[in-house]
Structures are given as structure tokens and as C-alpha cells.
Protein backbone atom coordinates (compact mmCIF):
# COMPACT_ATOMS: atom_id res chain seq x y z
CA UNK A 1 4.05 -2.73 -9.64
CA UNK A 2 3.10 -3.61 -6.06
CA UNK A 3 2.41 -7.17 -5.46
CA UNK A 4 5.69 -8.50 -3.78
CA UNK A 5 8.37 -10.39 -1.43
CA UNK A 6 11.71 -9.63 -1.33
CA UNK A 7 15.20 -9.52 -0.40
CA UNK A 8 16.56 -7.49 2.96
CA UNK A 9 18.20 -4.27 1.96
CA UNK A 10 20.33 -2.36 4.46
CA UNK A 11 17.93 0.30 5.43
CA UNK A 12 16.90 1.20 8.49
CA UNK A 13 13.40 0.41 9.77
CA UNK A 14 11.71 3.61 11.37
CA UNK A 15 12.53 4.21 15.20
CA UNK A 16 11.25 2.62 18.37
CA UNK A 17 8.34 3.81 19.00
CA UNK A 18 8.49 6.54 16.78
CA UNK A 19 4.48 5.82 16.15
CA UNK A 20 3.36 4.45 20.06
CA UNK A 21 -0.29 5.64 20.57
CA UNK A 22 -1.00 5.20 17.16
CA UNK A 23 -3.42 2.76 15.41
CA UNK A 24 -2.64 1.93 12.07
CA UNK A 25 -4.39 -0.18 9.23
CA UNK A 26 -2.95 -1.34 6.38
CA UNK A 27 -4.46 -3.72 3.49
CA UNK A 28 -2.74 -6.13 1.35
CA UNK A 29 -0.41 -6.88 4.51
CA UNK A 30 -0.20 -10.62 4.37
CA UNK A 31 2.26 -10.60 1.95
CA UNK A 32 5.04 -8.61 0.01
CA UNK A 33 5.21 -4.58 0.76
CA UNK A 34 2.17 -4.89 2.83
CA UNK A 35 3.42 -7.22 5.04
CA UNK A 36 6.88 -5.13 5.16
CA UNK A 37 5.08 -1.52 5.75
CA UNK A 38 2.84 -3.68 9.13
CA UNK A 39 6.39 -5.57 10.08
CA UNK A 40 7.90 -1.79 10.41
CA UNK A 41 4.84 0.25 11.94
CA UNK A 42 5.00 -2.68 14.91
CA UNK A 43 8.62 -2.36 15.10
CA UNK A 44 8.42 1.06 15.53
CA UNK A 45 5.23 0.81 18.13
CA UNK A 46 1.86 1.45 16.27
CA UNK A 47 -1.14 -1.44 17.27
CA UNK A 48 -1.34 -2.08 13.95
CA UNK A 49 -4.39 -4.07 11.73
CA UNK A 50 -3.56 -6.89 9.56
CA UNK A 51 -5.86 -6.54 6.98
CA UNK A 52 -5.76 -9.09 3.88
CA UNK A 53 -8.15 -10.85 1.74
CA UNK A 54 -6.26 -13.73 2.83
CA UNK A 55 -7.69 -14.58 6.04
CA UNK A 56 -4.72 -17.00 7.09
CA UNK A 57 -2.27 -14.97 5.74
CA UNK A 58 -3.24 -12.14 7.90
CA UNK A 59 -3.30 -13.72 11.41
CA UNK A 60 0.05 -15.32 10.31
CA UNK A 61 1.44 -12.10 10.03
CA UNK A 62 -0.32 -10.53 13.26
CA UNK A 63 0.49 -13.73 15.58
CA UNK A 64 4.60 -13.22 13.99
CA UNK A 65 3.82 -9.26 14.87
CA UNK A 66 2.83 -9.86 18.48
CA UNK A 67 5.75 -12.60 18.86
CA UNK A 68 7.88 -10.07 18.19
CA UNK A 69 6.73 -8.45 21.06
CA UNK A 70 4.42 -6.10 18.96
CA UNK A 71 0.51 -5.01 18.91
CA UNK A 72 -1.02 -6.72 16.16
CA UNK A 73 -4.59 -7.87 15.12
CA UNK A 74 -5.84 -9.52 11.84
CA UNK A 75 -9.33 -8.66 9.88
CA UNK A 76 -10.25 -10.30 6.69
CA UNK A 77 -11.31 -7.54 4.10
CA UNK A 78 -12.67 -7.62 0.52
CA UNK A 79 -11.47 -4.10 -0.74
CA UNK A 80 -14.25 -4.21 -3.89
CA UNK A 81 -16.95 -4.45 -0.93
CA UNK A 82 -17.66 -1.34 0.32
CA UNK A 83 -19.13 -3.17 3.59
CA UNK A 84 -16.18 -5.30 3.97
CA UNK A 85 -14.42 -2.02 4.18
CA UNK A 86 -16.21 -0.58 6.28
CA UNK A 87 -16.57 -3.24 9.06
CA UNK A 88 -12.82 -4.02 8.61
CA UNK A 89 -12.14 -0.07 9.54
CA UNK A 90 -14.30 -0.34 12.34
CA UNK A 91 -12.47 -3.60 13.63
CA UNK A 92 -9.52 -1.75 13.38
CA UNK A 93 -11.45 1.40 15.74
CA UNK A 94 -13.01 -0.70 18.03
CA UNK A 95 -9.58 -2.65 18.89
CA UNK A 96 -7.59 -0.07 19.65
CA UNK A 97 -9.53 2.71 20.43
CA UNK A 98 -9.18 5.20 17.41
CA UNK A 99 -7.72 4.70 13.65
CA UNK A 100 -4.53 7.48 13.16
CA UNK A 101 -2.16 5.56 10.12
CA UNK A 102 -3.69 3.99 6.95
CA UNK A 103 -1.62 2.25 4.13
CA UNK A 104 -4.19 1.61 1.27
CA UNK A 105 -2.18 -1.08 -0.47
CA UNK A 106 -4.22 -4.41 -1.46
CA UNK A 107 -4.03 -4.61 -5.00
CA UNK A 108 -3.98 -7.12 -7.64
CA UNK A 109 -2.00 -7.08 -11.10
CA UNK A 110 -5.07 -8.92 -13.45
CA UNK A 111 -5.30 -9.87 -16.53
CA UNK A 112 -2.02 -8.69 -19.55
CA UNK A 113 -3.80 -8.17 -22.87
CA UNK A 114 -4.17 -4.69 -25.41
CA UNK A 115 -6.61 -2.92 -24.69
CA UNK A 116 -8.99 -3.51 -27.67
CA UNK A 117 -9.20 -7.06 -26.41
CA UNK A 118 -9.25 -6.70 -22.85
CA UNK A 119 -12.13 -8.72 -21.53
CA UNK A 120 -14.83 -6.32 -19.86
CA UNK A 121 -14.68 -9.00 -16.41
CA UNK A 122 -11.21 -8.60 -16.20
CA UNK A 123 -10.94 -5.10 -16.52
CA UNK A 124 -13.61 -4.73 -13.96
CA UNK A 125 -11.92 -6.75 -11.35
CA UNK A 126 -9.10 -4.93 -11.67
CA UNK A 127 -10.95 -1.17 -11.22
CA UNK A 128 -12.93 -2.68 -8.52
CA UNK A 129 -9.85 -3.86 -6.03
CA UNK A 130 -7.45 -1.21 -7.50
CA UNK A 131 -9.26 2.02 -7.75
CA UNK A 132 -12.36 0.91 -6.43
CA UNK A 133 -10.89 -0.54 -3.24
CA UNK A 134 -8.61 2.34 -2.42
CA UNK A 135 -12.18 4.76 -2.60
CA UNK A 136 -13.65 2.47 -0.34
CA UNK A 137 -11.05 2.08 2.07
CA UNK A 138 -10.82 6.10 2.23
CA UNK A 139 -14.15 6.72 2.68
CA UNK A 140 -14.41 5.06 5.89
CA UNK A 141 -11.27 5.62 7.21
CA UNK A 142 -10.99 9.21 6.89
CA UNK A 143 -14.03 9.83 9.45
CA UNK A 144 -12.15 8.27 11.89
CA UNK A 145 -8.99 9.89 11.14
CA UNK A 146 -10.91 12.74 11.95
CA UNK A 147 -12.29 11.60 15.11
CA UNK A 148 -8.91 10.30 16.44
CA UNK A 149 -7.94 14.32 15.70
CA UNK A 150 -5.98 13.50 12.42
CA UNK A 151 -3.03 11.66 11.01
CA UNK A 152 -1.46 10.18 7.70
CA UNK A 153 -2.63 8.03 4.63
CA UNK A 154 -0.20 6.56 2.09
CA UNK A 155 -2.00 4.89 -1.16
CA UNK A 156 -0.08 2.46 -3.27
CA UNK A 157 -0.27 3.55 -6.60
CA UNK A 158 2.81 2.35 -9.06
CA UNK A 159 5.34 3.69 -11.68
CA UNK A 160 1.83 2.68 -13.95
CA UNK A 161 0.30 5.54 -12.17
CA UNK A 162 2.84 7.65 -14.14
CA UNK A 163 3.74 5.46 -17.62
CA UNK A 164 1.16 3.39 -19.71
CA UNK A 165 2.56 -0.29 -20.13
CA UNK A 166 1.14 -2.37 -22.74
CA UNK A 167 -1.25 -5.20 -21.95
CA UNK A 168 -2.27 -3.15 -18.76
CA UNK A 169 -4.67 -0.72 -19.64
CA UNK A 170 -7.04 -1.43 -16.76
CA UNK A 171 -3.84 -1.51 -13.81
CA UNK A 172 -2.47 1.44 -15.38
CA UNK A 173 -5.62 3.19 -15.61
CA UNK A 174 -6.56 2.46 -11.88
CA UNK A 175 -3.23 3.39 -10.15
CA UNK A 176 -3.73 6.91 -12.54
CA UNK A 177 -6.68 7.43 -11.11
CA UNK A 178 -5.11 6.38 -7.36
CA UNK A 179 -3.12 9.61 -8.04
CA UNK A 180 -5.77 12.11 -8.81
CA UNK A 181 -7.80 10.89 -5.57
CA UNK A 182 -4.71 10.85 -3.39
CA UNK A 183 -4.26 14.86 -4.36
CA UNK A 184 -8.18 15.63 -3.91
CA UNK A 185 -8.48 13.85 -0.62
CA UNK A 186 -5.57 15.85 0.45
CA UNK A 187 -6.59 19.00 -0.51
CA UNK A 188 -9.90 18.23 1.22
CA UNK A 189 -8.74 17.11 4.40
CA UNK A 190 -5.32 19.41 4.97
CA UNK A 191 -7.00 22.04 7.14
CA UNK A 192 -8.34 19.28 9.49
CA UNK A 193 -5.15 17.37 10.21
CA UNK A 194 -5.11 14.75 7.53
CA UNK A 195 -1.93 14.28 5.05
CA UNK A 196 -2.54 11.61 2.11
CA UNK A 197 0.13 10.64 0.13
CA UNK A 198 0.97 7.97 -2.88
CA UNK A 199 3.79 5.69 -3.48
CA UNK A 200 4.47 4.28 -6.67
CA UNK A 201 7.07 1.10 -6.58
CA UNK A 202 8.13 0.14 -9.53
CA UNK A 203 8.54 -3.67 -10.24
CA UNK A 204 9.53 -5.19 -7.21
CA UNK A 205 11.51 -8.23 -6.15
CA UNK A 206 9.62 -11.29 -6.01
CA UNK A 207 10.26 -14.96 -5.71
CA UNK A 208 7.76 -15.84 -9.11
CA UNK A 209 10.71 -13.91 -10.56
CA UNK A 210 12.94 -16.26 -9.30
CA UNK A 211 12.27 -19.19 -11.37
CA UNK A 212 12.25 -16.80 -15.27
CA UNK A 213 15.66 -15.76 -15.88
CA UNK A 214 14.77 -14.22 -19.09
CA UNK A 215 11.43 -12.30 -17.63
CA UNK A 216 13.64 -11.10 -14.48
CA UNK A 217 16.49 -10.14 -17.11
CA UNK A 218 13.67 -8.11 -19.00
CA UNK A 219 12.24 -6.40 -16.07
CA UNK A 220 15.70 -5.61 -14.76
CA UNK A 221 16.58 -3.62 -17.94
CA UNK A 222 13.81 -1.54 -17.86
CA UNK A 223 15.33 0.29 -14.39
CA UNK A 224 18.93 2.41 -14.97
CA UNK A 225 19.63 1.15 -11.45
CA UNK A 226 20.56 -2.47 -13.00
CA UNK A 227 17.97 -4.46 -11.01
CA UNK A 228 14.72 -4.78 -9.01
CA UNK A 229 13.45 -2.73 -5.74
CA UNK A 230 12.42 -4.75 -2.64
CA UNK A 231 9.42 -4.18 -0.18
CA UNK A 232 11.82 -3.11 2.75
CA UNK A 233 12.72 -0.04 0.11
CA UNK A 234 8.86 0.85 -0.66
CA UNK A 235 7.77 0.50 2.87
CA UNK A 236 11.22 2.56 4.14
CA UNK A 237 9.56 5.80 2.03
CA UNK A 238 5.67 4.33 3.04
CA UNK A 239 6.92 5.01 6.97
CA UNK A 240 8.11 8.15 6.31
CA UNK A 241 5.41 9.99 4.64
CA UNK A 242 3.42 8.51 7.77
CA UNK A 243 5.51 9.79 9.82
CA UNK A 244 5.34 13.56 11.63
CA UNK A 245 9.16 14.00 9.96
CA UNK A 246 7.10 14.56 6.67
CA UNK A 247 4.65 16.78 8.64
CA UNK A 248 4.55 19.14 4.98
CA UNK A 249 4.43 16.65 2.97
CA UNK A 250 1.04 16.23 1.73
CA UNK A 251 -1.27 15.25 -1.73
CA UNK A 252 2.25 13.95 -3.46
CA UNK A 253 3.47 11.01 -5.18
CA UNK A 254 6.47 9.28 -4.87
CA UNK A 255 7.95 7.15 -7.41
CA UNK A 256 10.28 4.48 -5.75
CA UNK A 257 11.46 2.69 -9.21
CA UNK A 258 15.61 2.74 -9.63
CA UNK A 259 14.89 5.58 -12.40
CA UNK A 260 12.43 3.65 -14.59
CA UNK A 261 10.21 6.95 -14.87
CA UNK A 262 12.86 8.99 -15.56
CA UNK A 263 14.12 7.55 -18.71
């Protein structure tokens, strides 16, 4: 599940300016892998758009971007408006001059109950940022994609887009569907220069975890690895299926979860 902060790791961020000249958005990126996958695309020389619910939290992150001697702008965006969306993309456009990268990432884990008494609110809060949101955020970024003469989406989905998980019928069901729209946009769009991809993390390192030994200790059993992933892990694969060294890889989806699908 995507939602997270976390530890360094020893990999290495993606190359100096491996993406100059390249505009990239990505949503969710105050915090957790969001903020990791913007941290990187800077690092590696993409203007990129800090684009978070979280108003605060976003030009945080784009004024600690810049210091850092990147290009970095902030946007407020509601992913379950579609107008939100669409004024956020165009921020994005009319900063830097064109829109080339997209990480579709802003999420939100809801409610934990079965499914038989899973309130209808919460379950449409979570369609509307997870599913909903991701829709929304391709339908008015891929015209611009197009425009700037193509480029690369990555959609956070989750290992949930692969197993059920019980008391999250409405996050599992979303980052399913994630999957299935992920392969048709790609499909779609191939022909014209446009590779969309998914990432699934499974449960990531987070300081909540921190303070629940026993929930952490749970969690951590249900990987064959032995522990949790961090964000610097997700957003290390994130970079490089945005990146022209996966230049054939296209409509896939990449579970990044220590082996938790696999058992």
C-alpha cells in the first residue's frame, strides 16, 4: 500500500540530468513515495510539479526542491475533482512550457471493514481519489503529453491491485481497476509516443508504524523478505519506467513488495 515515509536505502537516485527538458507532474508528492519519486526527478533535472492536496505540504517540498538547487513548483489539487485536475495539469503546462513525465500517485487507504458492512460514503471516497482520481488525472494529462510530442506515465496501483485483503474491498477494488486502465491507456496511446506503466508497492515503511510493534511485526511477516519496503525503493523502479532506459516497457505492472505476491 502506498501512503508512506521511510528509511534511506542504498540505491542510487537516477542520473544528473538524465530527465533536463522535461516537465514532470506528480500527485500525492508532499509526503511519502510521492515526495521521494519529485525529490529524484529534480535531482536528476526535470522542472517538476508539486502537486498535493496538502497545499503546505506541497510548497514545502517545492521550496526544499529548488534549495537544492532544483526546478520545482507547487499546485494544490483535489484528484476526485475533475476541474481541480484539470487546472492543476495546466499549471503544470503553463509553468514550464509543456507536460512530458506524470506519476499518478495521490491516494488514500480509507476506511478497514468486510465488505458486507462497508459504509456506501466510505467506499465512495475511496473510488473517487483512488480510481477516480487516477482517470481524471489521465485524461488531462495525456493531451498534453501529446502536444509536448510524447513521454511516460507511471500509476500507483499496490500489491492490492493483485491480492484481495480483507477489510479493503473498496482500496483493493480501485488499485484493480488502476491496472486495467494503465494497460488500455497504453495500448491506446503506444503508436503516438506515450508509455503508461503501474507500480504496485507493497506495505511500505512508515513512521505510524513506528509506534505498533505488534502491527509492524504483523505486516513484516506477510513479506518473505523479513521486513518493510521504503519510498526511495518504489520511486527507484517509478524513475525507471519514466525513463527512455525502459523505452519498451509499456502497459505493465510492477509489483515492488519483498515477495508478498508471490507466496
Amino acid at each position: 500500500m502506498s501512503t508512506t515515509t521511510s528509511t534511506n536505502t542504498s540505491a542510487a537516485p537516477a542520473a544528473p540530468a538524465e530527465f533536463a527538458g522535461k516537465t514532470a507532474l506528480v500527485t500525492g508528492a508532499a509526503s511519502g513515495i510521492g515526495l521521494e519519486v519529485a525529490r529524484r526527478l529534480a535531482a536528476a533535472g526535470a522542472a517538476v510539479v508539486v502537486a498535493d492536496f496538502n497545499e503546505q505540504g506541497a510548497r514545502d517540498v517545492a521550496r526544499t526542491l529548488t534549495e537544492a538547487g532544483g526546478r520545482a513548483a507547487a499546485v494544490r489539487v483535489d484528484v476526485t475533482d475533475p476541474e481541480s485536475v484539470r487546472l492543476a495539469v495546466e499549471f503544470a503546462v503553463e509553468t514550464y512550457g509543456g507536460l512530458h513525465l506524470a506519476v499518478n500517485n495521490a491516494g488514500i487507504a480509507g476506511a478497514s471493514a468486510p465488505t458486507g458492512e462497508y459504509a456506501v460514503e466510505d467506499w465512495r471516497r475511496v473510488i473517487d481519489t483512488n480510481l477516480n482520481g487516477v482517470f481524471y488525472s489521465l485524461r488531462y494529462e495525456l493531451p498534453h503529453l501529446l502536444a509536448s510530442g510524447g513521454g511516460a506515465v507511471v500509476n500507483m496501483s499496490s500489491i492490492l491491485g493483485t491480492n484481495g485483503f480483507a477489510g479493503s474491498p473498496a482500496y483493493s477494488a480501485a488499485k484493480h481497476a488502476v491496472v486495467g486502465l494503465t494497460k488500455t491507456a497504453a495500448v491506446e496511446y503506444a503508436s503516438q509516443g506515450v508509455r503508461v506503466n503501474a507500480v504496485a508497492p507493497g506495505f511500505i515503511d512508515t513512521p505510524l508504524l513506528k509506534g505498533d510493534e505488534a502491527q509492524r511485526a504483523q505486516l513484516v511477516a506477510l513479506h518473505p523478505q523479513g521486513r518493510l519496503g521504503t519510498a526511495e525503493e518504489v520511486a527507484e523502479l517509478t524513475l525507471f519506467l519514466l525513463s527512455e532506459r525502459a523505452s519498451f516497457v509499456n502497459g505493465s505492472y510492477h509489483l515492488v513488495d519483498g515477495g508478498y505476491a508471490a507466496r
